[in-house]
C-alpha atoms as a PDB file:
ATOM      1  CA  UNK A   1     -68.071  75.188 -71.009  1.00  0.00           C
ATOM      2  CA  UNK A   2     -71.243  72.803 -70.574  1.00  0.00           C
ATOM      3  CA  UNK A   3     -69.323  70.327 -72.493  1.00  0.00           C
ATOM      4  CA  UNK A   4     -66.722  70.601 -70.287  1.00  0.00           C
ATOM      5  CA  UNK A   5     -68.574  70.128 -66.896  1.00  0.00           C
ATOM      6  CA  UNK A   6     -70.882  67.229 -68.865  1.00  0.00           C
ATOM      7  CA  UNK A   7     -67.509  65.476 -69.270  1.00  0.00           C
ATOM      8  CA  UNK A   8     -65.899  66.407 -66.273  1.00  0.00           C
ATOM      9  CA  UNK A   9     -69.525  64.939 -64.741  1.00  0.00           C
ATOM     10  CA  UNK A  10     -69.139  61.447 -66.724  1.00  0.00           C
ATOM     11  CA  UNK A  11     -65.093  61.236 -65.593  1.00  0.00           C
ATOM     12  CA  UNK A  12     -66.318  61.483 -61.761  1.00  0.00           C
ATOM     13  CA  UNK A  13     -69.191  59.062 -62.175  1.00  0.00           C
ATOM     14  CA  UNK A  14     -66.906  56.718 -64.001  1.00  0.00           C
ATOM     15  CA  UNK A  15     -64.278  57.400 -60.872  1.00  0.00           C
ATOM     16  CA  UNK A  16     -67.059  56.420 -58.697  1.00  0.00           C
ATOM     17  CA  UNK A  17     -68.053  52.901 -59.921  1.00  0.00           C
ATOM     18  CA  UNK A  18     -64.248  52.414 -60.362  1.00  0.00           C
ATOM     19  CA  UNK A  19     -63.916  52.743 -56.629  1.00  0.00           C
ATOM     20  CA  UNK A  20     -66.991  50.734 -56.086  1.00  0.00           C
ATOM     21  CA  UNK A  21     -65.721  48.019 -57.969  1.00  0.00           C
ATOM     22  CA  UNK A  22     -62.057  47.750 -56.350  1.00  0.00           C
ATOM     23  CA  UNK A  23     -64.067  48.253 -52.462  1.00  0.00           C
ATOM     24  CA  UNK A  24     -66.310  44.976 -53.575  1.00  0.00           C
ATOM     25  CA  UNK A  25     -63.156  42.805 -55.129  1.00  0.00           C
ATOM     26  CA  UNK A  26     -61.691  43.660 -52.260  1.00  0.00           C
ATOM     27  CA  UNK A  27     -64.582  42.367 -49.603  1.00  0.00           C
ATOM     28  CA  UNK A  28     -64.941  39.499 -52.381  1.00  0.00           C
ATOM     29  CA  UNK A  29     -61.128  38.431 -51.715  1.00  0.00           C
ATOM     30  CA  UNK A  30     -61.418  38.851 -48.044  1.00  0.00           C
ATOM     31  CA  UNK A  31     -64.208  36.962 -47.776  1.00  0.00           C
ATOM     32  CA  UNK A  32     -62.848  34.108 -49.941  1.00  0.00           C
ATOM     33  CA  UNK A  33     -59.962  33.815 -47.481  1.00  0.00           C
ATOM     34  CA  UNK A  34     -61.687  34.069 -44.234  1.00  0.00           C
ATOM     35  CA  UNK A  35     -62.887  30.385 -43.059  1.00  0.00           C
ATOM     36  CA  UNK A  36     -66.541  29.361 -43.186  1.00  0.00           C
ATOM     37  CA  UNK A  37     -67.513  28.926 -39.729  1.00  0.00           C
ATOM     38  CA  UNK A  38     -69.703  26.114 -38.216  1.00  0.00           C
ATOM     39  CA  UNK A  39     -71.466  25.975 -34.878  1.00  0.00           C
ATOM     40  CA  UNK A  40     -71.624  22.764 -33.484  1.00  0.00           C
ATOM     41  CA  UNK A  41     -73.806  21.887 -30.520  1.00  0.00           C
ATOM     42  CA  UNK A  42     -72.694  18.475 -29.127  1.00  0.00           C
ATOM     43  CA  UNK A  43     -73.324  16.409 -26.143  1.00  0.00           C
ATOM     44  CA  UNK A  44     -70.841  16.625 -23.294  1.00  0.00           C
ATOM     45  CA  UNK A  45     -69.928  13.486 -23.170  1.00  0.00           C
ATOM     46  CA  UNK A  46     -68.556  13.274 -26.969  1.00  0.00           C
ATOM     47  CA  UNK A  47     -65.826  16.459 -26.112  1.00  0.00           C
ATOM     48  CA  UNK A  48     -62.487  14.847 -26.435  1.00  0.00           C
ATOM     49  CA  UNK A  49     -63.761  12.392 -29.891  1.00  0.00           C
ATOM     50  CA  UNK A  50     -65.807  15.494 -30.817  1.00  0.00           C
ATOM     51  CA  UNK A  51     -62.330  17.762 -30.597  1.00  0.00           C
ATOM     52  CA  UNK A  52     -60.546  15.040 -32.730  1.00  0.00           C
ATOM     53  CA  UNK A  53     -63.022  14.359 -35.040  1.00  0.00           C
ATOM     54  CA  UNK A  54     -62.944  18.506 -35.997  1.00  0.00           C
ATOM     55  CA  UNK A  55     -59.584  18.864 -35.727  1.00  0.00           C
ATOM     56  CA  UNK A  56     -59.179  16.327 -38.564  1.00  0.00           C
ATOM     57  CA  UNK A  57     -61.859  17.798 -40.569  1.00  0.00           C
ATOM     58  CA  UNK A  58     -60.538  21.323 -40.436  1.00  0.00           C
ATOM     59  CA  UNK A  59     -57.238  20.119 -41.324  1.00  0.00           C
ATOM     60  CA  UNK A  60     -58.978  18.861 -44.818  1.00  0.00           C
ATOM     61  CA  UNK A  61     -60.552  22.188 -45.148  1.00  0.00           C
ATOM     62  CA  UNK A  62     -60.639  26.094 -44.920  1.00  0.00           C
ATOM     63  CA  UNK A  63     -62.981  25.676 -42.160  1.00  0.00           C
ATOM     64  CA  UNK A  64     -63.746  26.649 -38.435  1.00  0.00           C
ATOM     65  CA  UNK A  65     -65.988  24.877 -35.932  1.00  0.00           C
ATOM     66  CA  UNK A  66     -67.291  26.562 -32.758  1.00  0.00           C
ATOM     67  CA  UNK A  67     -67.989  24.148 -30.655  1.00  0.00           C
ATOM     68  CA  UNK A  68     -70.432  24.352 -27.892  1.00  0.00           C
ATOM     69  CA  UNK A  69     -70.236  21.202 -25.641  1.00  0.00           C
ATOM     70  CA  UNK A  70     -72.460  20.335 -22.956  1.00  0.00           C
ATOM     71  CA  UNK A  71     -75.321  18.913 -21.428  1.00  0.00           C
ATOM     72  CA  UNK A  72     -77.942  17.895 -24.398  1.00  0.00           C
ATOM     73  CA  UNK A  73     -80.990  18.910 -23.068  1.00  0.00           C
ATOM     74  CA  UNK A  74     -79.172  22.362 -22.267  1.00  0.00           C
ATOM     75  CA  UNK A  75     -78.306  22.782 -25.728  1.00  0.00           C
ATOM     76  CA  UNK A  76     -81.689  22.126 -26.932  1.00  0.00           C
ATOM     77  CA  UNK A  77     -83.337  24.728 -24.791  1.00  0.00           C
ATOM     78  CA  UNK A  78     -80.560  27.262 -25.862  1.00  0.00           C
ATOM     79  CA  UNK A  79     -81.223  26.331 -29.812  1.00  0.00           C
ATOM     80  CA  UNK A  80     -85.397  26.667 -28.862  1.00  0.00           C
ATOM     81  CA  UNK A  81     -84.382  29.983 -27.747  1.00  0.00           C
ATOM     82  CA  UNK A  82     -82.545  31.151 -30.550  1.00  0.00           C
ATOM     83  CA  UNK A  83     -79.103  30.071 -30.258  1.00  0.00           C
ATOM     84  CA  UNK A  84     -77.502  29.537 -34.007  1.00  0.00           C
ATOM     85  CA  UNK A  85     -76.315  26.124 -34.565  1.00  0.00           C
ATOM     86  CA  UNK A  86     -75.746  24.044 -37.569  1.00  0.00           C
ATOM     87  CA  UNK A  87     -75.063  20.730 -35.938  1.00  0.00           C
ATOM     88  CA  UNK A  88     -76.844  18.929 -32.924  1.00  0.00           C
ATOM     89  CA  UNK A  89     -75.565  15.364 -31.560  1.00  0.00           C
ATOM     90  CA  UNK A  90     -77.372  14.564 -28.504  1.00  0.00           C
ATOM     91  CA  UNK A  91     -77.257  11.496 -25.800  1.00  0.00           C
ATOM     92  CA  UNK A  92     -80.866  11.093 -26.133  1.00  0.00           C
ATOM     93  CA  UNK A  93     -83.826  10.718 -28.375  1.00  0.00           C
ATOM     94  CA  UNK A  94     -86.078  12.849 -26.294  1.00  0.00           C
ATOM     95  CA  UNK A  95     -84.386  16.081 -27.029  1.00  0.00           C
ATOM     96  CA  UNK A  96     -83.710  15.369 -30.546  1.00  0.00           C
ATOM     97  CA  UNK A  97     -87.536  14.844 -30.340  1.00  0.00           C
ATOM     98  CA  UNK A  98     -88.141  18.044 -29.034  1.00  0.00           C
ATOM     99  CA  UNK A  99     -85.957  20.421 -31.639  1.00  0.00           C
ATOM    100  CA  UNK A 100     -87.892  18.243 -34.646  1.00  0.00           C
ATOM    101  CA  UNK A 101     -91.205  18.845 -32.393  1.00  0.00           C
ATOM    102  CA  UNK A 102     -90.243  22.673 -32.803  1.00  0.00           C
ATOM    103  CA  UNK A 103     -89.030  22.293 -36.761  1.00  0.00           C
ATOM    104  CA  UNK A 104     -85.561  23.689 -35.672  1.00  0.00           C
ATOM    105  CA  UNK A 105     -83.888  20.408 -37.165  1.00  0.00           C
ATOM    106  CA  UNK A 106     -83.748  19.909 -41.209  1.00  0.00           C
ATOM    107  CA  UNK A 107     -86.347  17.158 -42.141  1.00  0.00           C
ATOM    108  CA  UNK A 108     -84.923  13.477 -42.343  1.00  0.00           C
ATOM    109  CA  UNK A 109     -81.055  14.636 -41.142  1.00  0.00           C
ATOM    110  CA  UNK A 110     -81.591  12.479 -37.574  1.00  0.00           C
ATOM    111  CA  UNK A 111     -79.257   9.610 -37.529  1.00  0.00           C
ATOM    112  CA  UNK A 112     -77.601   7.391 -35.088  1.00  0.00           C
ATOM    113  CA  UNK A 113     -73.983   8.263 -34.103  1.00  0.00           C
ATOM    114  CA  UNK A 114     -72.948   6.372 -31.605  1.00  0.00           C
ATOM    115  CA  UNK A 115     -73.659   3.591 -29.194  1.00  0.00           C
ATOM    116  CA  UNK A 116     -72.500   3.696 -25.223  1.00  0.00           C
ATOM    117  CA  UNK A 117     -73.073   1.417 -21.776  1.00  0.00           C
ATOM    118  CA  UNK A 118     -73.543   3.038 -17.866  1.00  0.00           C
ATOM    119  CA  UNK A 119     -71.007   2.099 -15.510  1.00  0.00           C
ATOM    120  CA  UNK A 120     -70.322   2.650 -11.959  1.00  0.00           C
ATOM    121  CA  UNK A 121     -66.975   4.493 -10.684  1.00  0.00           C
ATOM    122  CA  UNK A 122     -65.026   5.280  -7.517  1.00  0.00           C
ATOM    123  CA  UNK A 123     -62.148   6.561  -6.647  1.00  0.00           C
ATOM    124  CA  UNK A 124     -59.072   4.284  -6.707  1.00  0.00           C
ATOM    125  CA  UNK A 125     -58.924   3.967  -3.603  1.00  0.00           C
ATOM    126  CA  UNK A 126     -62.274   2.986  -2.600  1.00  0.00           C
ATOM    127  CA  UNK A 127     -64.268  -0.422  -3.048  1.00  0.00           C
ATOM    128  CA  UNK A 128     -68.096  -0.398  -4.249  1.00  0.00           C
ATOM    129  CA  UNK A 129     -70.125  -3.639  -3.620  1.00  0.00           C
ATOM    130  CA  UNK A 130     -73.392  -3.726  -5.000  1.00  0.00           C
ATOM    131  CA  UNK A 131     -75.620  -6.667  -6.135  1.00  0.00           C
ATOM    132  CA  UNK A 132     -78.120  -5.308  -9.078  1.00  0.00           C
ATOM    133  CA  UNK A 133     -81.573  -7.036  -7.474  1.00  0.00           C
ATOM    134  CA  UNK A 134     -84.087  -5.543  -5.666  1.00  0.00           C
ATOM    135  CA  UNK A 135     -83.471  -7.323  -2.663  1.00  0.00           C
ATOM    136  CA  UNK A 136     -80.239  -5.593  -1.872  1.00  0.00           C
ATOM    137  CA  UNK A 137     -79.798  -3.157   0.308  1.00  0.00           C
ATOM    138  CA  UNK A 138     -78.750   0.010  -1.500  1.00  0.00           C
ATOM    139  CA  UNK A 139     -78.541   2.011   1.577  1.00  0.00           C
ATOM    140  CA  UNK A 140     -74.860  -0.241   2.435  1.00  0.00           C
ATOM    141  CA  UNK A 141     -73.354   0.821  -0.553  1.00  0.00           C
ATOM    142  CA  UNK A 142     -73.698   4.808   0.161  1.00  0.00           C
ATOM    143  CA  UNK A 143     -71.564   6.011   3.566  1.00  0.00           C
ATOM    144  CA  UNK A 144     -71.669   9.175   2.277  1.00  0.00           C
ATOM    145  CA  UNK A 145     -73.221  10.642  -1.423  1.00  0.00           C
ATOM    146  CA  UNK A 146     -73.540   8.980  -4.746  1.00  0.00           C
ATOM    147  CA  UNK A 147     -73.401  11.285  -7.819  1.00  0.00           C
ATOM    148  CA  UNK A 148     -75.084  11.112 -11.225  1.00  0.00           C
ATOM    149  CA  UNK A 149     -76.291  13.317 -13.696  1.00  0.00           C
ATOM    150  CA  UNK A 150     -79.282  15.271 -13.270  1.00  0.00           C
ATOM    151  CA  UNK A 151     -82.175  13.412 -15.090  1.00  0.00           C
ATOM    152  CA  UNK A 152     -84.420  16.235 -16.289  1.00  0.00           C
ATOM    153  CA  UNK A 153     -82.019  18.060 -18.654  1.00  0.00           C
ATOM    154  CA  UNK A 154     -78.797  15.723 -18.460  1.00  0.00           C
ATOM    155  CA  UNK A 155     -79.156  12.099 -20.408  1.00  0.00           C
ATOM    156  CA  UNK A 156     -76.547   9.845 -19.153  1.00  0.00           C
ATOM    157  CA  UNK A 157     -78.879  10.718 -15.687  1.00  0.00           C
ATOM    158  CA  UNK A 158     -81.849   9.720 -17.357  1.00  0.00           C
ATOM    159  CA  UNK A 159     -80.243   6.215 -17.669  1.00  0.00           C
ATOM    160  CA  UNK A 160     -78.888   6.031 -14.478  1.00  0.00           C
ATOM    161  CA  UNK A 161     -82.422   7.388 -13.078  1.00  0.00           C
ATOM    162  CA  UNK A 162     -83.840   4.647 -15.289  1.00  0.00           C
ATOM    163  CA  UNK A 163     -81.487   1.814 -13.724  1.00  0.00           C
ATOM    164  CA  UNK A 164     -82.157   2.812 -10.239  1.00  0.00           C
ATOM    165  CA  UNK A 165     -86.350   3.128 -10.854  1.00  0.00           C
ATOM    166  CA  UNK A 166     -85.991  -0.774 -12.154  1.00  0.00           C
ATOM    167  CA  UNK A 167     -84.382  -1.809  -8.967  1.00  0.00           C
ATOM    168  CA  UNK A 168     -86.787   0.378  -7.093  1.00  0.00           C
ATOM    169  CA  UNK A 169     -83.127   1.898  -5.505  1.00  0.00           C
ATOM    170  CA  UNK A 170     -83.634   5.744  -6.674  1.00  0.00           C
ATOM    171  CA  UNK A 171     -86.413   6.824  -3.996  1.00  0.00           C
ATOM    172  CA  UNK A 172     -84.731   5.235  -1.329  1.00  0.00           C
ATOM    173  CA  UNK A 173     -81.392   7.086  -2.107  1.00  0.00           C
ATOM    174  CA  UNK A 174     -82.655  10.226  -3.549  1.00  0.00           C
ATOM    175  CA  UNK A 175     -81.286  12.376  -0.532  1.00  0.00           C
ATOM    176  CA  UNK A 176     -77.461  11.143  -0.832  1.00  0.00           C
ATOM    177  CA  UNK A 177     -77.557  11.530  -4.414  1.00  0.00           C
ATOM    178  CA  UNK A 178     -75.566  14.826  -5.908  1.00  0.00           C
ATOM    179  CA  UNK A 179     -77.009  15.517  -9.110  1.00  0.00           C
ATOM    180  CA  UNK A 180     -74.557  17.116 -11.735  1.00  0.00           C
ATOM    181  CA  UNK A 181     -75.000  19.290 -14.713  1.00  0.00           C
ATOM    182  CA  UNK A 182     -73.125  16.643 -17.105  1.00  0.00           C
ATOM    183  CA  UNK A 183     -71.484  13.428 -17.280  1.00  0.00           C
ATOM    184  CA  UNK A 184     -67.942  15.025 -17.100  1.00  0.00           C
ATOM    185  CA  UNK A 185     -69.131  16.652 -13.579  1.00  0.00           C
ATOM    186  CA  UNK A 186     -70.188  13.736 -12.141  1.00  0.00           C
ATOM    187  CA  UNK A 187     -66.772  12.343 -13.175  1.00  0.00           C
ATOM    188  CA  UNK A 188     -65.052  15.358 -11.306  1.00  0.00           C
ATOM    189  CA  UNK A 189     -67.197  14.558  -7.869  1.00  0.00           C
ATOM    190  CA  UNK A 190     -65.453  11.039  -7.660  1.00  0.00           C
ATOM    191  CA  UNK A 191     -61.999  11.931  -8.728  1.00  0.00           C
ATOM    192  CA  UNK A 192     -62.300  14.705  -6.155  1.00  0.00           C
ATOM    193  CA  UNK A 193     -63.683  11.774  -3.691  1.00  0.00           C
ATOM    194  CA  UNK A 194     -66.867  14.291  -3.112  1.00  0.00           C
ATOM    195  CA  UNK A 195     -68.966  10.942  -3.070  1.00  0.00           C
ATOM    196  CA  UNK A 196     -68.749   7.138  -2.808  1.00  0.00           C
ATOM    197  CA  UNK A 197     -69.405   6.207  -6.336  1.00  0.00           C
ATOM    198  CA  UNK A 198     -71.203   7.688  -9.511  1.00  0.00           C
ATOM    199  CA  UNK A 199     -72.342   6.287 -12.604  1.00  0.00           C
ATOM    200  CA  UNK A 200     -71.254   7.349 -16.311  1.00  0.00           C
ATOM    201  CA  UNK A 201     -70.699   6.465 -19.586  1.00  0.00           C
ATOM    202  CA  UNK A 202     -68.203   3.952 -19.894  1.00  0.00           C
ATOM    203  CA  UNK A 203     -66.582   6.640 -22.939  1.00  0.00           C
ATOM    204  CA  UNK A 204     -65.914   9.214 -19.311  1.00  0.00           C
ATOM    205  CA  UNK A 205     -64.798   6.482 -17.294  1.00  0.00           C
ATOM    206  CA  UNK A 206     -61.659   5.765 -19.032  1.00  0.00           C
ATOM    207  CA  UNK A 207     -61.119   9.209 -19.410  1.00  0.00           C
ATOM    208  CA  UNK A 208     -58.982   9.270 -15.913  1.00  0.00           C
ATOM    209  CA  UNK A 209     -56.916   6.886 -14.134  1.00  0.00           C
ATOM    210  CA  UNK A 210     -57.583   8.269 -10.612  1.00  0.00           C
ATOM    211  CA  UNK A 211     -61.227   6.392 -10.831  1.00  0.00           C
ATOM    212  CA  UNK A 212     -61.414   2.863 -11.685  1.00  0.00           C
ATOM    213  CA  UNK A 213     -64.272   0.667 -12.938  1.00  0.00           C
ATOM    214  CA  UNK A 214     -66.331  -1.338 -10.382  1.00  0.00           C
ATOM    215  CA  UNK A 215     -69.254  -2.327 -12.091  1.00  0.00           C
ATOM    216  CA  UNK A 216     -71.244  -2.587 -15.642  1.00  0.00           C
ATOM    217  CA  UNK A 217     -74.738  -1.134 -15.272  1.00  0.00           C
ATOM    218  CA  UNK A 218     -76.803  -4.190 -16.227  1.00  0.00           C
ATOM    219  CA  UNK A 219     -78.338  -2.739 -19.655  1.00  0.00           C
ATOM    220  CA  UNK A 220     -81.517  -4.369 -19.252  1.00  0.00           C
ATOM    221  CA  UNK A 221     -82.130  -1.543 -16.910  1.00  0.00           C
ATOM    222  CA  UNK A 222     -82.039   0.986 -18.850  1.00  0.00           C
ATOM    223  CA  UNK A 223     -82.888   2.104 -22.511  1.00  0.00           C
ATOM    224  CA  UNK A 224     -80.289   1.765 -25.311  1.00  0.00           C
ATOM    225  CA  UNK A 225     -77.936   4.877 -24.824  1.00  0.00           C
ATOM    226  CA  UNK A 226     -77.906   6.130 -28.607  1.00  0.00           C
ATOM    227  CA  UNK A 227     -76.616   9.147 -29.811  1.00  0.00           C
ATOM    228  CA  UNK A 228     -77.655  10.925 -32.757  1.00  0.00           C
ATOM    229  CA  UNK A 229     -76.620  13.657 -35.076  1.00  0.00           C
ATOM    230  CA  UNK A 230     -78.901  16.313 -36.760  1.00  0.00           C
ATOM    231  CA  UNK A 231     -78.663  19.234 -39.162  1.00  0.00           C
ATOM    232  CA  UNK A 232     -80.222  22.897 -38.567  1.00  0.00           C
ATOM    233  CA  UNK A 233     -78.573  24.260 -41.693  1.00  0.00           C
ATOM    234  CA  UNK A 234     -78.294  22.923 -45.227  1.00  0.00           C
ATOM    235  CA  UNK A 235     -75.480  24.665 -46.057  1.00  0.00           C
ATOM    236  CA  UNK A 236     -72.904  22.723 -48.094  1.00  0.00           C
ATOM    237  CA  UNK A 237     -70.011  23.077 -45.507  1.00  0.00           C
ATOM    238  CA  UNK A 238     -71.958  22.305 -43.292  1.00  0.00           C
ATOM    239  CA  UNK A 239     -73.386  19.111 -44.984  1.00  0.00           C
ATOM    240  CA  UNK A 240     -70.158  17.960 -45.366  1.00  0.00           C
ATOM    241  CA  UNK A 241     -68.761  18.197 -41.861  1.00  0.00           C
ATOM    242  CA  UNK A 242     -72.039  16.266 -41.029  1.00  0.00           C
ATOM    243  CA  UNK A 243     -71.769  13.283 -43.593  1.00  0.00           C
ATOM    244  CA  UNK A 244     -67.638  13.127 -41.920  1.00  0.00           C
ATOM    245  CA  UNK A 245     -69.052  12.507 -38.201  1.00  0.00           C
ATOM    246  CA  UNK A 246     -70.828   9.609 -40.407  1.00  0.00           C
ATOM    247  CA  UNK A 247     -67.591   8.411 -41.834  1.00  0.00           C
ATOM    248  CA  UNK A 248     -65.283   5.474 -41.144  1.00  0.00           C
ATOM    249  CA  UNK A 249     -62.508   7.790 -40.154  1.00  0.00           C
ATOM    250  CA  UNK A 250     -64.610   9.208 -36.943  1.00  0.00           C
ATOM    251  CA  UNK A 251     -66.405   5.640 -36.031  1.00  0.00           C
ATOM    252  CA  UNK A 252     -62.551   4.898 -35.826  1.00  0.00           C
ATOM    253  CA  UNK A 253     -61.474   7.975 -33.277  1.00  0.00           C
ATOM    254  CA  UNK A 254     -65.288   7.503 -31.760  1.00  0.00           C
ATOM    255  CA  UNK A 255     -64.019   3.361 -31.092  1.00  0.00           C
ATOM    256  CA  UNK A 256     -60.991   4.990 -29.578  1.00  0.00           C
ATOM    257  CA  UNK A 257     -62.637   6.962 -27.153  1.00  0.00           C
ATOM    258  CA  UNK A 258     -65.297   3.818 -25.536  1.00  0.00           C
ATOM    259  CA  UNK A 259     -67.989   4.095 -27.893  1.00  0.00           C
ATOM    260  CA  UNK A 260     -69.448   1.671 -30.308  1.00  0.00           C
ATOM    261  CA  UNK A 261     -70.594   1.960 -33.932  1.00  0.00           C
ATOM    262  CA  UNK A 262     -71.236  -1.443 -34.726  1.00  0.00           C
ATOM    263  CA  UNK A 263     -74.362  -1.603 -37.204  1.00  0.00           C
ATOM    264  CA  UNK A 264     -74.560   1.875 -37.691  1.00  0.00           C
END
């Protein structure tokens, strides 16, 4: 009888670790076929490349991206507190600056993506005339409000910002100035005719045909508009979705879409 139970004992144990091993093959093949997933954090201004450049990516691999566009100084506060990400590309050195300040970015992964310009829009319909010197009166080219983005979190308004302090324009205007949350919004204020003119990246002007171009942004106003690319995880996938934005496939869609990536 002992021997009986002692055996009956081993059989159930054995029936145990059996089931134990089919449960983990199981998770093991569901987990092989569910996609690895990547966060990506990227500047608002890079949406419609940045949707291209994943789409072609995931298409090469069993891969999803979450992507999280918008304003690059928002994103960095919302990685600082605690947001996961894997991938950063911001409009601006200062907030790459300020994740590697932090050590949220992986050591020596900072590199240049992209290259852009600052140009001044208005609604089809409309005429701008402005004379980049000092001496012009800045005041006669505003009947109503200007837009740009805001300059403490949103980049392409720390250029414009920039721009205007060189011309000593910005003070003087400050009042008739709407100041958006991201490039695309300032964008939406003159193809809604909300204000006179705006100025964005030349990459979001030709993003619409009900605005038109009036003027390039002399660039000796402002500091070179760069945008970089960093890691926050080392993860292989991860690594190689990074080292693709770096390819000459996506300088090709990122040409496409107004930027440049000459030299980089």
């Amino acid at each position: 009888m002992k021997i009986k139970n002692y055996i009956k004992s081993i059989l159930i144990f054995l029936l145990f670790i059996l089931i134990g091993l089919q449960y983990s093959c199981r998770e093991k093949s569901n987990n092989n076929n569910r996609p690895f997933r990547i966060q990506l954090f990227a500047a608002g201004g890079t949406m419609l490349p940045g949707n291209e450049i994943c789409d072609s990516f995931i298409s090469q691999n069993n891969i999803e991206i979450e992507k999280n566009f918008a304003a690059s100084g928002t994103l960095a506060r919302q990685i600082k507190a605690g947001a996961e990400a894997d991938i950063y590309i911001s409009s601006n050195k200062q907030w790459i600056d300020f994740l590697c300040d932090n050590e949220l970015l992986i050591e020596n992964s900072v590199s240049e993506l992209a290259k852009n310009k600052l140009v001044v829009i208005c609604p089809k319909n409309k005429e701008v005339n402005l004379d980049f010197t000092k001496e012009f009166n800045i005041k006669s080219a505003i009947t109503d409000k200007i837009s740009m983005g805001d300059p403490k979190y949103v980049p392409v308004g720390k250029y414009a910002k920039q721009a205007l302090d060189s011309l000593d324009w910005y003070n003087q205007i400050r009042t008739n100035i709407i100041l958006a949350k991201d490039v695309t919004s300032v964008l939406h204020y003159v193809i809604l005719g909300e204000c006179d003119w705006g100025i964005v990246y030349y990459s979001e002007a030709i993003k619409s045909d009900k605005v038109k171009i009036v003027y390039e942004v002399p660039q000796e106003l402002y500091d070179p508009i760069i945008f970089y690319i960093a890691l926050l995880n080392e993860n292989y996938n991860v690594q190689e979705l990074y080292h693709y934005f770096k390819s000459e496939t996506t300088k090709e869609i990122l040409n496409k879409y107004g930027f440049t990536t000459d030299n980089l």
